[in-house]
PDBML (XML) file of the C-alpha atoms, coordinates in Angstrom:
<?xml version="1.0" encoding="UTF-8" ?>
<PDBx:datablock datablockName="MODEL"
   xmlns:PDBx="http://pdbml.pdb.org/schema/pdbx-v50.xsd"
   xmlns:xsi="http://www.w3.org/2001/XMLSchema-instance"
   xsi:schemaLocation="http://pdbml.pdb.org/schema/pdbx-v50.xsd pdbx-v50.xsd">
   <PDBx:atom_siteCategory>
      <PDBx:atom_site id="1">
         <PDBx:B_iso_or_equiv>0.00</PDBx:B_iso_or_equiv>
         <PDBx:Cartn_x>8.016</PDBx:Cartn_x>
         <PDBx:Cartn_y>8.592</PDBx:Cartn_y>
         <PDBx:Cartn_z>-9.194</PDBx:Cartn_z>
         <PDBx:auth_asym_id>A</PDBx:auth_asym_id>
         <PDBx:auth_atom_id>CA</PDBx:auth_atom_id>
         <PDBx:auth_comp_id>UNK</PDBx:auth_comp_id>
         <PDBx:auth_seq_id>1</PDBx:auth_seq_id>
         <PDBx:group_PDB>ATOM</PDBx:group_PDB>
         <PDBx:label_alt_id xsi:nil="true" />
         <PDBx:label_asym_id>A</PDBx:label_asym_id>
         <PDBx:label_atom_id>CA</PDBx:label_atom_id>
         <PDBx:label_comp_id>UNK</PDBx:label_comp_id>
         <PDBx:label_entity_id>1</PDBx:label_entity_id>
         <PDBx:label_seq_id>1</PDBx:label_seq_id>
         <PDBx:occupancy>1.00</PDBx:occupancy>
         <PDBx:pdbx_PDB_model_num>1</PDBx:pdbx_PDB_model_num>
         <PDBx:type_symbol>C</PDBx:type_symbol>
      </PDBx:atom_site>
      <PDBx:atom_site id="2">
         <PDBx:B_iso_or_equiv>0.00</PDBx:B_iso_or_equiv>
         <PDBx:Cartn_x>4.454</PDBx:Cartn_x>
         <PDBx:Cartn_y>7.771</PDBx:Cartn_y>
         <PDBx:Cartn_z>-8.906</PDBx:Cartn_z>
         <PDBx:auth_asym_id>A</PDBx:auth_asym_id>
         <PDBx:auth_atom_id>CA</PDBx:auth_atom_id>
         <PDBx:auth_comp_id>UNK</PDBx:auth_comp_id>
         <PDBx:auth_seq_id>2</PDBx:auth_seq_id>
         <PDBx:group_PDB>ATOM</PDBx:group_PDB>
         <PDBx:label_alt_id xsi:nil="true" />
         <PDBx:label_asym_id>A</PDBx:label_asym_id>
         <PDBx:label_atom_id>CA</PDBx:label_atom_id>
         <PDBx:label_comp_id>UNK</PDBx:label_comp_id>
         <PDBx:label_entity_id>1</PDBx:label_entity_id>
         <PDBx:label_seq_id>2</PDBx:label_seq_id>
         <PDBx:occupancy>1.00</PDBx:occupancy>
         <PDBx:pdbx_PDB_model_num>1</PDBx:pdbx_PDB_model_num>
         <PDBx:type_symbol>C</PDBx:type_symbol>
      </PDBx:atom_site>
      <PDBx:atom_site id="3">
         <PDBx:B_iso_or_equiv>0.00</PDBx:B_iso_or_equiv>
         <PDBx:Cartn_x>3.764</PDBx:Cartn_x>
         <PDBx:Cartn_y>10.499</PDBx:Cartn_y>
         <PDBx:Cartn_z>-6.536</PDBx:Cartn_z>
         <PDBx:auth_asym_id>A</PDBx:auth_asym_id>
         <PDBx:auth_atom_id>CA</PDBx:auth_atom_id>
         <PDBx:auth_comp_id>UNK</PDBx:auth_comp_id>
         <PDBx:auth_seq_id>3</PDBx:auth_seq_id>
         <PDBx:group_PDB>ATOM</PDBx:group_PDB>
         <PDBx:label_alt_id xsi:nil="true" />
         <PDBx:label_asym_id>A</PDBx:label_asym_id>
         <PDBx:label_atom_id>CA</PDBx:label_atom_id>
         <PDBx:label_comp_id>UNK</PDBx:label_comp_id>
         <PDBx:label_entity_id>1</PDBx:label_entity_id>
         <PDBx:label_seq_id>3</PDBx:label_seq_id>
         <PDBx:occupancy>1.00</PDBx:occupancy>
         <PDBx:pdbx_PDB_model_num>1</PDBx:pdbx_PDB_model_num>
         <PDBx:type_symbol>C</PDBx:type_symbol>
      </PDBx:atom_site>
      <PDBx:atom_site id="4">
         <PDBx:B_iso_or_equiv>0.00</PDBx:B_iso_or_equiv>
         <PDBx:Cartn_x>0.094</PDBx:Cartn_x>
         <PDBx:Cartn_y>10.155</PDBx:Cartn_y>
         <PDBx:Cartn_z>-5.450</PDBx:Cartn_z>
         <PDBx:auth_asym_id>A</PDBx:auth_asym_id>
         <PDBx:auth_atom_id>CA</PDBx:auth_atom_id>
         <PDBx:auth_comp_id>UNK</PDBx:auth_comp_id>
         <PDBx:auth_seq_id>4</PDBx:auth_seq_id>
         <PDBx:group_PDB>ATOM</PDBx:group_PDB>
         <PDBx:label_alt_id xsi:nil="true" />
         <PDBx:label_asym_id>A</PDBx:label_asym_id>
         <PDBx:label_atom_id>CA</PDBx:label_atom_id>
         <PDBx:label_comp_id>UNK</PDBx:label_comp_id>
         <PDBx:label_entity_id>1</PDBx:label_entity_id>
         <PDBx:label_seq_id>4</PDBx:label_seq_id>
         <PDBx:occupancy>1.00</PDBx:occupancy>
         <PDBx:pdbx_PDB_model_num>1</PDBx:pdbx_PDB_model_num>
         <PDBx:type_symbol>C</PDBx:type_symbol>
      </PDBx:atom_site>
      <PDBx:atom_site id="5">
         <PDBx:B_iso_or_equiv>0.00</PDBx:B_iso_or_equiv>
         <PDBx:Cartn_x>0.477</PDBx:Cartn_x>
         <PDBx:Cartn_y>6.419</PDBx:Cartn_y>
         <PDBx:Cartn_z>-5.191</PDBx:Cartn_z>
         <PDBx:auth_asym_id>A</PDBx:auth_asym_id>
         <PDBx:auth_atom_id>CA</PDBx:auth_atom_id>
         <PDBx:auth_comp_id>UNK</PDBx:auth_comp_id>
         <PDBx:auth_seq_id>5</PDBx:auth_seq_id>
         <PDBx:group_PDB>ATOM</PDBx:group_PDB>
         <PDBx:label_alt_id xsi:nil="true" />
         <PDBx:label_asym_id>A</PDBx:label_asym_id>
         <PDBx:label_atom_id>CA</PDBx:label_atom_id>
         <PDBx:label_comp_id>UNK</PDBx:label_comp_id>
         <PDBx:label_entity_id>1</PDBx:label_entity_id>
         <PDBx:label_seq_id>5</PDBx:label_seq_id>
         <PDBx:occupancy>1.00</PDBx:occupancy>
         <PDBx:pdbx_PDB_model_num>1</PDBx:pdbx_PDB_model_num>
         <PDBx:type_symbol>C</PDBx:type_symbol>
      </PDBx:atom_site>
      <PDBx:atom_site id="6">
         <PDBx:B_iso_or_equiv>0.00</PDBx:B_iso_or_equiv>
         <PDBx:Cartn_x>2.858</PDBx:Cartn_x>
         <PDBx:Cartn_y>5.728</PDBx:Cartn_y>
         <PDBx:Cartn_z>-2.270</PDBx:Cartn_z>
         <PDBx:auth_asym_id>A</PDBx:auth_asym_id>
         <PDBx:auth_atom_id>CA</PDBx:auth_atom_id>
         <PDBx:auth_comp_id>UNK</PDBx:auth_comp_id>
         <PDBx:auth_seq_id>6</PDBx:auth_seq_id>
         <PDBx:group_PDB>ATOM</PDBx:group_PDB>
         <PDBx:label_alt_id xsi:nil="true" />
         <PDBx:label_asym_id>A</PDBx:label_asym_id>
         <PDBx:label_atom_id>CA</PDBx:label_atom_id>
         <PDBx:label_comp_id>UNK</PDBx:label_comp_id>
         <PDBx:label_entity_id>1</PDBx:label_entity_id>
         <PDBx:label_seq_id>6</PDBx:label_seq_id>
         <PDBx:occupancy>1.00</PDBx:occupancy>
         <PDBx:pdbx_PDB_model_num>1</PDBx:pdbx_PDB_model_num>
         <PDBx:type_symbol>C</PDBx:type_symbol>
      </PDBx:atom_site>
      <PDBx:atom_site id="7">
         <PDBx:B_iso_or_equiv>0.00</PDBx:B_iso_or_equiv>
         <PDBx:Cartn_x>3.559</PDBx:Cartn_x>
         <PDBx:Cartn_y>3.262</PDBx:Cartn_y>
         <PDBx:Cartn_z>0.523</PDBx:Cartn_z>
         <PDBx:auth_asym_id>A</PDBx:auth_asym_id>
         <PDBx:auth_atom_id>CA</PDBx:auth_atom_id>
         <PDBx:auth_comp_id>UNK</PDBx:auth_comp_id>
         <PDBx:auth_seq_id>7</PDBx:auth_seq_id>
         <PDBx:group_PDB>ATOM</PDBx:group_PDB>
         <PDBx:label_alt_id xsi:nil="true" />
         <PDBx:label_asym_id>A</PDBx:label_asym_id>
         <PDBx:label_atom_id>CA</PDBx:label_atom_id>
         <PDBx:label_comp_id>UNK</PDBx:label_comp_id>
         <PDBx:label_entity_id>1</PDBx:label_entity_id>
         <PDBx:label_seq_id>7</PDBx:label_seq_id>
         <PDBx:occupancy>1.00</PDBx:occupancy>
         <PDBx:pdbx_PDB_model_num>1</PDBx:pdbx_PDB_model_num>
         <PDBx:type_symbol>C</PDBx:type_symbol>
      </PDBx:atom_site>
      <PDBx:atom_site id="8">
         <PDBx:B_iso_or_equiv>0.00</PDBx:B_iso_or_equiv>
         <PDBx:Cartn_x>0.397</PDBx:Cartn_x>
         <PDBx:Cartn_y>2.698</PDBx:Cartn_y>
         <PDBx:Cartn_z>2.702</PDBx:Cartn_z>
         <PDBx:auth_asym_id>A</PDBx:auth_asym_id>
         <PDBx:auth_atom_id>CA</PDBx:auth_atom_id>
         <PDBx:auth_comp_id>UNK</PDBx:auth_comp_id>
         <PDBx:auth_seq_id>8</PDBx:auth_seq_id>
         <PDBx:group_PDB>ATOM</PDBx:group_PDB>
         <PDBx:label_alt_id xsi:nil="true" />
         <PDBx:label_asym_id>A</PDBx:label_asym_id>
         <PDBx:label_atom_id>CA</PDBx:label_atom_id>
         <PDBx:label_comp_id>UNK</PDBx:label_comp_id>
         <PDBx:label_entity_id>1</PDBx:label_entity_id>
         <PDBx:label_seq_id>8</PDBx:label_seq_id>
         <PDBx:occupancy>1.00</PDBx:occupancy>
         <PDBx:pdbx_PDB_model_num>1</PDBx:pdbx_PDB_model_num>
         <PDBx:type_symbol>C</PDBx:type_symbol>
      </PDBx:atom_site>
      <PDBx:atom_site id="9">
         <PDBx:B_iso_or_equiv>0.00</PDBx:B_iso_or_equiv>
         <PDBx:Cartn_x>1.781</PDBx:Cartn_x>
         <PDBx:Cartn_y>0.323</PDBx:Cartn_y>
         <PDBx:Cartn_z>4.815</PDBx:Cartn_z>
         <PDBx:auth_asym_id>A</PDBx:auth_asym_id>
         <PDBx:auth_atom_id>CA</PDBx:auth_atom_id>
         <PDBx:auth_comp_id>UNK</PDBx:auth_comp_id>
         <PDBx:auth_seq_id>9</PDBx:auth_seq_id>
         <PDBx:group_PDB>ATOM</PDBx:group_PDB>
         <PDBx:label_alt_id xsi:nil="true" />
         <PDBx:label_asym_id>A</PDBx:label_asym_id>
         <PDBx:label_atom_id>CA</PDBx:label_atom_id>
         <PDBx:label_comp_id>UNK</PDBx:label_comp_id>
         <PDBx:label_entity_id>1</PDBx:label_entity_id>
         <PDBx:label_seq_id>9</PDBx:label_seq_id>
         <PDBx:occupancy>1.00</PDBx:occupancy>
         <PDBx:pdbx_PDB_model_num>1</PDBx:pdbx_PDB_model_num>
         <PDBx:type_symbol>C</PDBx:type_symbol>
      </PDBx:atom_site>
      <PDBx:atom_site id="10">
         <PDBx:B_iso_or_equiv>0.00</PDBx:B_iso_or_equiv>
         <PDBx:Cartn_x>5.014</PDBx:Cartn_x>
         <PDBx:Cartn_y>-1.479</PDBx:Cartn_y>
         <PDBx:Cartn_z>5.445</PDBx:Cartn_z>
         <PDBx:auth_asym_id>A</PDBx:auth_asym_id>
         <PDBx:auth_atom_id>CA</PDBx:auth_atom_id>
         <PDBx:auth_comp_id>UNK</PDBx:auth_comp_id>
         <PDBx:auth_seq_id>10</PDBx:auth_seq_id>
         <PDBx:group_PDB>ATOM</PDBx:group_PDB>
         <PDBx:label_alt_id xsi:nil="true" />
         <PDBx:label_asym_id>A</PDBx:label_asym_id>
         <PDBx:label_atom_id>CA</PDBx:label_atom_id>
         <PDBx:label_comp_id>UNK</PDBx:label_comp_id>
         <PDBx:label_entity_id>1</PDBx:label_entity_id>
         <PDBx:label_seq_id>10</PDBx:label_seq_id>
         <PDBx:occupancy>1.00</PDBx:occupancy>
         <PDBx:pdbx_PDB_model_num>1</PDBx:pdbx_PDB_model_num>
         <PDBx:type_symbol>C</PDBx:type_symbol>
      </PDBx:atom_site>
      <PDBx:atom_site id="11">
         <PDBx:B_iso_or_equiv>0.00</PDBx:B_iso_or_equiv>
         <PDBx:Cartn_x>4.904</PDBx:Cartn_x>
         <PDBx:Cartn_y>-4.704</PDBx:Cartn_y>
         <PDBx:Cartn_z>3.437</PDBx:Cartn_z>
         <PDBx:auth_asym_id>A</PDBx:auth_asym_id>
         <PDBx:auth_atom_id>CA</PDBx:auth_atom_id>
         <PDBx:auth_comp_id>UNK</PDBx:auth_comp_id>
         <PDBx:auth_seq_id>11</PDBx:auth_seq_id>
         <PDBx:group_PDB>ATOM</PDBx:group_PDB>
         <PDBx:label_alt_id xsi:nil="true" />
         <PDBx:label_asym_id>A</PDBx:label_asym_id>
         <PDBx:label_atom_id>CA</PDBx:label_atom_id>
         <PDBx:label_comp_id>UNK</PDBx:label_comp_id>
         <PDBx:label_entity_id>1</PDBx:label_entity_id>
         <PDBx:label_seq_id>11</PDBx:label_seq_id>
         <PDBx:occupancy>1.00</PDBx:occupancy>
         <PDBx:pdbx_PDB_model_num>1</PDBx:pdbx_PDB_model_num>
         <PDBx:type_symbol>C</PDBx:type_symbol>
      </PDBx:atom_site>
      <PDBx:atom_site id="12">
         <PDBx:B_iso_or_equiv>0.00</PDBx:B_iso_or_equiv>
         <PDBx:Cartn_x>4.851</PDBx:Cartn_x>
         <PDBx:Cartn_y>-2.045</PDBx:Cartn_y>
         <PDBx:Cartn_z>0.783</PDBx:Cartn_z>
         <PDBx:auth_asym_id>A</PDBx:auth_asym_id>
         <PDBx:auth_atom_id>CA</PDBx:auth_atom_id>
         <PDBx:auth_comp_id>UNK</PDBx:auth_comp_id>
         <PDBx:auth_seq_id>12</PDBx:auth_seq_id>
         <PDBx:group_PDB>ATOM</PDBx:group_PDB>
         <PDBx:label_alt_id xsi:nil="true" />
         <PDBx:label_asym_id>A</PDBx:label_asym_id>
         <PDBx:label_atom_id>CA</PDBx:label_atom_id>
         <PDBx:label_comp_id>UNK</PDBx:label_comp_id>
         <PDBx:label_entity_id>1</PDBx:label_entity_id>
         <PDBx:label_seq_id>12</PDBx:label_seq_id>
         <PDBx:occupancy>1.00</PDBx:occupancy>
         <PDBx:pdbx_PDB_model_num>1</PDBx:pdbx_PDB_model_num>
         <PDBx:type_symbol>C</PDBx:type_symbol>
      </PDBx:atom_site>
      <PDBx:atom_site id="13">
         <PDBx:B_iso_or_equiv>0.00</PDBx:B_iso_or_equiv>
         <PDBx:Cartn_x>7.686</PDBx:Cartn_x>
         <PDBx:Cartn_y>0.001</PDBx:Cartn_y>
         <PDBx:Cartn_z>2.092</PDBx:Cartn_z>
         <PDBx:auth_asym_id>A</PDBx:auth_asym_id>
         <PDBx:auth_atom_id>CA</PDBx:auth_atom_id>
         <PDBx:auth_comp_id>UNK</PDBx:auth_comp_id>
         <PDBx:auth_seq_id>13</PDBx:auth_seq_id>
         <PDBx:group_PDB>ATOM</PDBx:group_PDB>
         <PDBx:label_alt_id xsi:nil="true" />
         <PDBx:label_asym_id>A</PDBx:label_asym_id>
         <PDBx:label_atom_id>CA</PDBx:label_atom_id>
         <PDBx:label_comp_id>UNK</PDBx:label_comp_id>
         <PDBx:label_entity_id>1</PDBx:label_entity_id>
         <PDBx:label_seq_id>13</PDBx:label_seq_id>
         <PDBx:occupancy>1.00</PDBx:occupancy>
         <PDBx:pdbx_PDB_model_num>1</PDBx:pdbx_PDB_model_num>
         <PDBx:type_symbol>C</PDBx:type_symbol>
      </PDBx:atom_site>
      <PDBx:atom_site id="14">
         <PDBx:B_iso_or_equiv>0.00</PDBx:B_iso_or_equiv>
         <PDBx:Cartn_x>9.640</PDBx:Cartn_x>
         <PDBx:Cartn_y>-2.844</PDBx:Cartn_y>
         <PDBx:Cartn_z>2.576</PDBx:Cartn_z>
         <PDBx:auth_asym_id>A</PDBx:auth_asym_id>
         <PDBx:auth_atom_id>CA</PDBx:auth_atom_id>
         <PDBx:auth_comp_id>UNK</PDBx:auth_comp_id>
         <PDBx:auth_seq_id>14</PDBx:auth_seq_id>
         <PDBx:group_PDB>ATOM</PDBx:group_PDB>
         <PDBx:label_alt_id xsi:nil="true" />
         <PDBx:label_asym_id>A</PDBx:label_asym_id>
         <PDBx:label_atom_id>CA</PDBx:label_atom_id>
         <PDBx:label_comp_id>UNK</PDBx:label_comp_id>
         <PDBx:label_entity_id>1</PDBx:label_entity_id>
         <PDBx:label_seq_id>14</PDBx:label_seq_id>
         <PDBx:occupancy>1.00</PDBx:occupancy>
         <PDBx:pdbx_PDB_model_num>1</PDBx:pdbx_PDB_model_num>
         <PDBx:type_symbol>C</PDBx:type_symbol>
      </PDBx:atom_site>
      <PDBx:atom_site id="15">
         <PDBx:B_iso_or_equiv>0.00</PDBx:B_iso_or_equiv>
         <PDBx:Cartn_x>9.364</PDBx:Cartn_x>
         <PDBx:Cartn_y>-4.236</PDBx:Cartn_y>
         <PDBx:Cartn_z>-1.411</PDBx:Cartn_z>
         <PDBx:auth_asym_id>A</PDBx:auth_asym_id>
         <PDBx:auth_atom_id>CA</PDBx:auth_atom_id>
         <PDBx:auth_comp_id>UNK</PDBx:auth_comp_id>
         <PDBx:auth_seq_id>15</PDBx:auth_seq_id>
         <PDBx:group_PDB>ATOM</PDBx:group_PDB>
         <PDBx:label_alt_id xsi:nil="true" />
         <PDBx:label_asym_id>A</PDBx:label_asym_id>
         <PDBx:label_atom_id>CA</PDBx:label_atom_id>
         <PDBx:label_comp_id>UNK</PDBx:label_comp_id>
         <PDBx:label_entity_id>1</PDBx:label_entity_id>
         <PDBx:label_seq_id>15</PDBx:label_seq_id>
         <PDBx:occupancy>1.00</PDBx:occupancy>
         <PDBx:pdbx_PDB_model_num>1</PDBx:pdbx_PDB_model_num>
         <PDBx:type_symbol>C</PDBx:type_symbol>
      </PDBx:atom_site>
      <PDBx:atom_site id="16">
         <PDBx:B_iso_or_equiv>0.00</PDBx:B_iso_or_equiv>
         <PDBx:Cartn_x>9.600</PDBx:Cartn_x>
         <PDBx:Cartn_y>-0.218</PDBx:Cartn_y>
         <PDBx:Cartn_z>-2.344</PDBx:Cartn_z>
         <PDBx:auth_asym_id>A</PDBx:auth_asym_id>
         <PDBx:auth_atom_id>CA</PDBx:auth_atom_id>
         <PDBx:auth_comp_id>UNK</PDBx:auth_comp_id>
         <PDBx:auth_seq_id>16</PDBx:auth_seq_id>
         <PDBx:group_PDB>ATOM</PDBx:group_PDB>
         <PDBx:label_alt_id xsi:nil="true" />
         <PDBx:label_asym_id>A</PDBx:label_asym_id>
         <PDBx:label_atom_id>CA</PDBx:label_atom_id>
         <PDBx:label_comp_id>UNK</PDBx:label_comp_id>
         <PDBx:label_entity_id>1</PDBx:label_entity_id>
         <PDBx:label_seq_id>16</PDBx:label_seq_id>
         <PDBx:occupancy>1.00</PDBx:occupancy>
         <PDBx:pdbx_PDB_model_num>1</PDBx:pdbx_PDB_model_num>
         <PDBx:type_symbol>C</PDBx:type_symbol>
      </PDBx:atom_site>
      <PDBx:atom_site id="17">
         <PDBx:B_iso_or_equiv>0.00</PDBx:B_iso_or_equiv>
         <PDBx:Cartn_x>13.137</PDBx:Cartn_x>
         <PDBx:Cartn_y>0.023</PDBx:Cartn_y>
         <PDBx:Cartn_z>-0.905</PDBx:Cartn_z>
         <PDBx:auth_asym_id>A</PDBx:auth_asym_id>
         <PDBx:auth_atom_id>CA</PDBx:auth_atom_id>
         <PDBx:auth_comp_id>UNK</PDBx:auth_comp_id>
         <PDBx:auth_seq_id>17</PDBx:auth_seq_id>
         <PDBx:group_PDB>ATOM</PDBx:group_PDB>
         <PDBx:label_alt_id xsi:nil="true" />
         <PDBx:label_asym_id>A</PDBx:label_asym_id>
         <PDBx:label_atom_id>CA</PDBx:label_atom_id>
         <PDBx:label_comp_id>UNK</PDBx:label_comp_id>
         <PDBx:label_entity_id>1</PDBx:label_entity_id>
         <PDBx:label_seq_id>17</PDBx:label_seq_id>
         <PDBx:occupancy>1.00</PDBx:occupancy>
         <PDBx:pdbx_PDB_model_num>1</PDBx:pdbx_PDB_model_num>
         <PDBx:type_symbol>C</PDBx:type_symbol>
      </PDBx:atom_site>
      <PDBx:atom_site id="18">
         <PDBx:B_iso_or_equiv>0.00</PDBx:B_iso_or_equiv>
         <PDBx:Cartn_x>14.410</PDBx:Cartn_x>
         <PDBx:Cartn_y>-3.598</PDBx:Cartn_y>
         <PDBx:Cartn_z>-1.866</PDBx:Cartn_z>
         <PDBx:auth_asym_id>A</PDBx:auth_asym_id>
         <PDBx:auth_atom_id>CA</PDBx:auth_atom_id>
         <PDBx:auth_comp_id>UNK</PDBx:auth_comp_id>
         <PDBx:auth_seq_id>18</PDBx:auth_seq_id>
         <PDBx:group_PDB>ATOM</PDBx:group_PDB>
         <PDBx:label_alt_id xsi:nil="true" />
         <PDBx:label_asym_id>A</PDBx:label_asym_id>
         <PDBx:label_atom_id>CA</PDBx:label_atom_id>
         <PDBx:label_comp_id>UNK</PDBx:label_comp_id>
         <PDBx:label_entity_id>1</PDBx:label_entity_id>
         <PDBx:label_seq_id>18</PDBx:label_seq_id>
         <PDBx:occupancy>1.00</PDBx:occupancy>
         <PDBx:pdbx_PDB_model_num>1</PDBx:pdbx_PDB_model_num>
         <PDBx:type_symbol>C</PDBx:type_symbol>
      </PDBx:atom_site>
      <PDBx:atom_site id="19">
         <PDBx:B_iso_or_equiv>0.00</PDBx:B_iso_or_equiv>
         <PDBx:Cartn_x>12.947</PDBx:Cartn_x>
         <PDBx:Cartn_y>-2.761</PDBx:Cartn_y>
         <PDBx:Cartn_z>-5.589</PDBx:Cartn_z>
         <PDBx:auth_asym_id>A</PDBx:auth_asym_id>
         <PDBx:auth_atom_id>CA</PDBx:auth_atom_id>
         <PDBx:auth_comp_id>UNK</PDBx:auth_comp_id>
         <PDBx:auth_seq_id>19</PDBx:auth_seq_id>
         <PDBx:group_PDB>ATOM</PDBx:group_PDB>
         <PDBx:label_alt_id xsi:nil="true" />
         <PDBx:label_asym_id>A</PDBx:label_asym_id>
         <PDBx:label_atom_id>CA</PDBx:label_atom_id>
         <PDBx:label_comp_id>UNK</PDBx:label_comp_id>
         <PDBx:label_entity_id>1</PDBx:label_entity_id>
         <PDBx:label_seq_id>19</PDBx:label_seq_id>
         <PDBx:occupancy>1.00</PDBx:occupancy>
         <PDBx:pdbx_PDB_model_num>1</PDBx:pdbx_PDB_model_num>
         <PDBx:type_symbol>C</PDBx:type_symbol>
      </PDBx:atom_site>
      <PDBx:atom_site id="20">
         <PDBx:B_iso_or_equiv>0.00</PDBx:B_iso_or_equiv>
         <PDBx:Cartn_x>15.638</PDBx:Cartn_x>
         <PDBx:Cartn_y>0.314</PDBx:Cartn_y>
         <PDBx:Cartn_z>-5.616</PDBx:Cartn_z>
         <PDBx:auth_asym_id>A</PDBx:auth_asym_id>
         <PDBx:auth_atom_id>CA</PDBx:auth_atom_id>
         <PDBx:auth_comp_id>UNK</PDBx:auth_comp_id>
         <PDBx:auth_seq_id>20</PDBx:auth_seq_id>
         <PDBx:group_PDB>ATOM</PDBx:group_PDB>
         <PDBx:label_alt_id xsi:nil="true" />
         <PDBx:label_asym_id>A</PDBx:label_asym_id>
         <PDBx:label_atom_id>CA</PDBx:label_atom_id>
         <PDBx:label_comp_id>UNK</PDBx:label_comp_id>
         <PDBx:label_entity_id>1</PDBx:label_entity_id>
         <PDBx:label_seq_id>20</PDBx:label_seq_id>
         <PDBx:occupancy>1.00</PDBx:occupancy>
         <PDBx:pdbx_PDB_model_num>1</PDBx:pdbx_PDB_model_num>
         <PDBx:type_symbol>C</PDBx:type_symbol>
      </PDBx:atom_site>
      <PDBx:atom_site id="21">
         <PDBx:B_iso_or_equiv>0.00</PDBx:B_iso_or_equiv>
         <PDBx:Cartn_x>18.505</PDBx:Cartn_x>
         <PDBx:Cartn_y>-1.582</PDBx:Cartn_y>
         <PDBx:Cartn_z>-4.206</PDBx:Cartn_z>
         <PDBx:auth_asym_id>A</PDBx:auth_asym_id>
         <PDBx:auth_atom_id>CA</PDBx:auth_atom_id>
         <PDBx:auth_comp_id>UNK</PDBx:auth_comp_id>
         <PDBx:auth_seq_id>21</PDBx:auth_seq_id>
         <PDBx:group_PDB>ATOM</PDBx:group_PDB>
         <PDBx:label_alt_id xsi:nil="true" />
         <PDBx:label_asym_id>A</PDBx:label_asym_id>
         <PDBx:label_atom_id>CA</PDBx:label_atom_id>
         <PDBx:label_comp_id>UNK</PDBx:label_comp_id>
         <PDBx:label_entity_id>1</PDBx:label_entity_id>
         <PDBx:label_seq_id>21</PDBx:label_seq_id>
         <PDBx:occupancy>1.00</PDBx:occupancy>
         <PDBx:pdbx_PDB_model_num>1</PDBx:pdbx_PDB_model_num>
         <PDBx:type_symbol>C</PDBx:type_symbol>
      </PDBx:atom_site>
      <PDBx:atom_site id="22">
         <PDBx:B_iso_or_equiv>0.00</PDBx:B_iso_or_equiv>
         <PDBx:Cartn_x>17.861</PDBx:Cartn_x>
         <PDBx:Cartn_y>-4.379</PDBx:Cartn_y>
         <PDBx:Cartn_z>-6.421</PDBx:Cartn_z>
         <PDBx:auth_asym_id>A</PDBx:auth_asym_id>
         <PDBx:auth_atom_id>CA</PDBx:auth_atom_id>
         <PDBx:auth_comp_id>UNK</PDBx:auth_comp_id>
         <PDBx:auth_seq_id>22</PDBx:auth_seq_id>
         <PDBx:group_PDB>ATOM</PDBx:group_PDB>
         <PDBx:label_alt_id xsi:nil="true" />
         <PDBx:label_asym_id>A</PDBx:label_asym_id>
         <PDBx:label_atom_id>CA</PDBx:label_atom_id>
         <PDBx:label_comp_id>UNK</PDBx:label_comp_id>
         <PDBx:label_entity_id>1</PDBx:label_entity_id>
         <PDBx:label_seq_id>22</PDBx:label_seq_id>
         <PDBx:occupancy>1.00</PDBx:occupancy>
         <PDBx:pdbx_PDB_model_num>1</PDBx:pdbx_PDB_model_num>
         <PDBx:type_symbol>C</PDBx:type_symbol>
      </PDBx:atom_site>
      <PDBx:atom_site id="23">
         <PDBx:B_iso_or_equiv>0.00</PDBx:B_iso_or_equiv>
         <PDBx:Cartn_x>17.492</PDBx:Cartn_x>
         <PDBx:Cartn_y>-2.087</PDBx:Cartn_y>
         <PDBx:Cartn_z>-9.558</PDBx:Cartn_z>
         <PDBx:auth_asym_id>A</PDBx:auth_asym_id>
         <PDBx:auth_atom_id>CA</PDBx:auth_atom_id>
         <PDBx:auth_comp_id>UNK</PDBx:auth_comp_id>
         <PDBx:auth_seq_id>23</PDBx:auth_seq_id>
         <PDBx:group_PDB>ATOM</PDBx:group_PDB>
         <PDBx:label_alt_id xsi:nil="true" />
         <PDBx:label_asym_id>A</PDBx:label_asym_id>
         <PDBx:label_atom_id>CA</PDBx:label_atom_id>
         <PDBx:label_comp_id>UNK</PDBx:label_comp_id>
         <PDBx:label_entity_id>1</PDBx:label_entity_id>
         <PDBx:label_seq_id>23</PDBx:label_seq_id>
         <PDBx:occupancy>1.00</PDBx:occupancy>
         <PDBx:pdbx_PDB_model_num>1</PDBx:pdbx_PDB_model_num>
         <PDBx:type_symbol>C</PDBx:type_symbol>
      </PDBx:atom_site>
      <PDBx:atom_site id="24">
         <PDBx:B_iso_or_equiv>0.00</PDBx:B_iso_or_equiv>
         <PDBx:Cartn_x>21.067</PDBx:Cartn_x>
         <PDBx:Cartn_y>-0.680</PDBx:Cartn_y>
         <PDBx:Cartn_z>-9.005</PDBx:Cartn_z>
         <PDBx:auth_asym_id>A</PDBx:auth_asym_id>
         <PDBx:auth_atom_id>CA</PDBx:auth_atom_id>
         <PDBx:auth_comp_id>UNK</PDBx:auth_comp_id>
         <PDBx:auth_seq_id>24</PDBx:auth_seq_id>
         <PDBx:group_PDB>ATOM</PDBx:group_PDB>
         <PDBx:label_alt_id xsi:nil="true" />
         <PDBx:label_asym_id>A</PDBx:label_asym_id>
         <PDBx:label_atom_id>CA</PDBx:label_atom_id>
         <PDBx:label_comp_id>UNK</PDBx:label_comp_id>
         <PDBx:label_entity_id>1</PDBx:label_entity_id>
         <PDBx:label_seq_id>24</PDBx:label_seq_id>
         <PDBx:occupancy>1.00</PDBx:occupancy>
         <PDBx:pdbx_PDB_model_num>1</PDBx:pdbx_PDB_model_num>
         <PDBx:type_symbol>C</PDBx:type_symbol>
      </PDBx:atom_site>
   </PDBx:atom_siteCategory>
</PDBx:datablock>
């Protein structure tokens, strides 16, 4: 959704994916 601001690294892949499969 926030297109220009994306993973960097994977701590922040990691919380990106559990966010989603928390939200549903």
């Amino acid at each position: 959704l926030t297109l220009r601001h994306y993973p960097k690294c994977r701590e922040a892949a990691i919380v990106c994916v559990a966010d989603k499969c928390c939200s549903v």
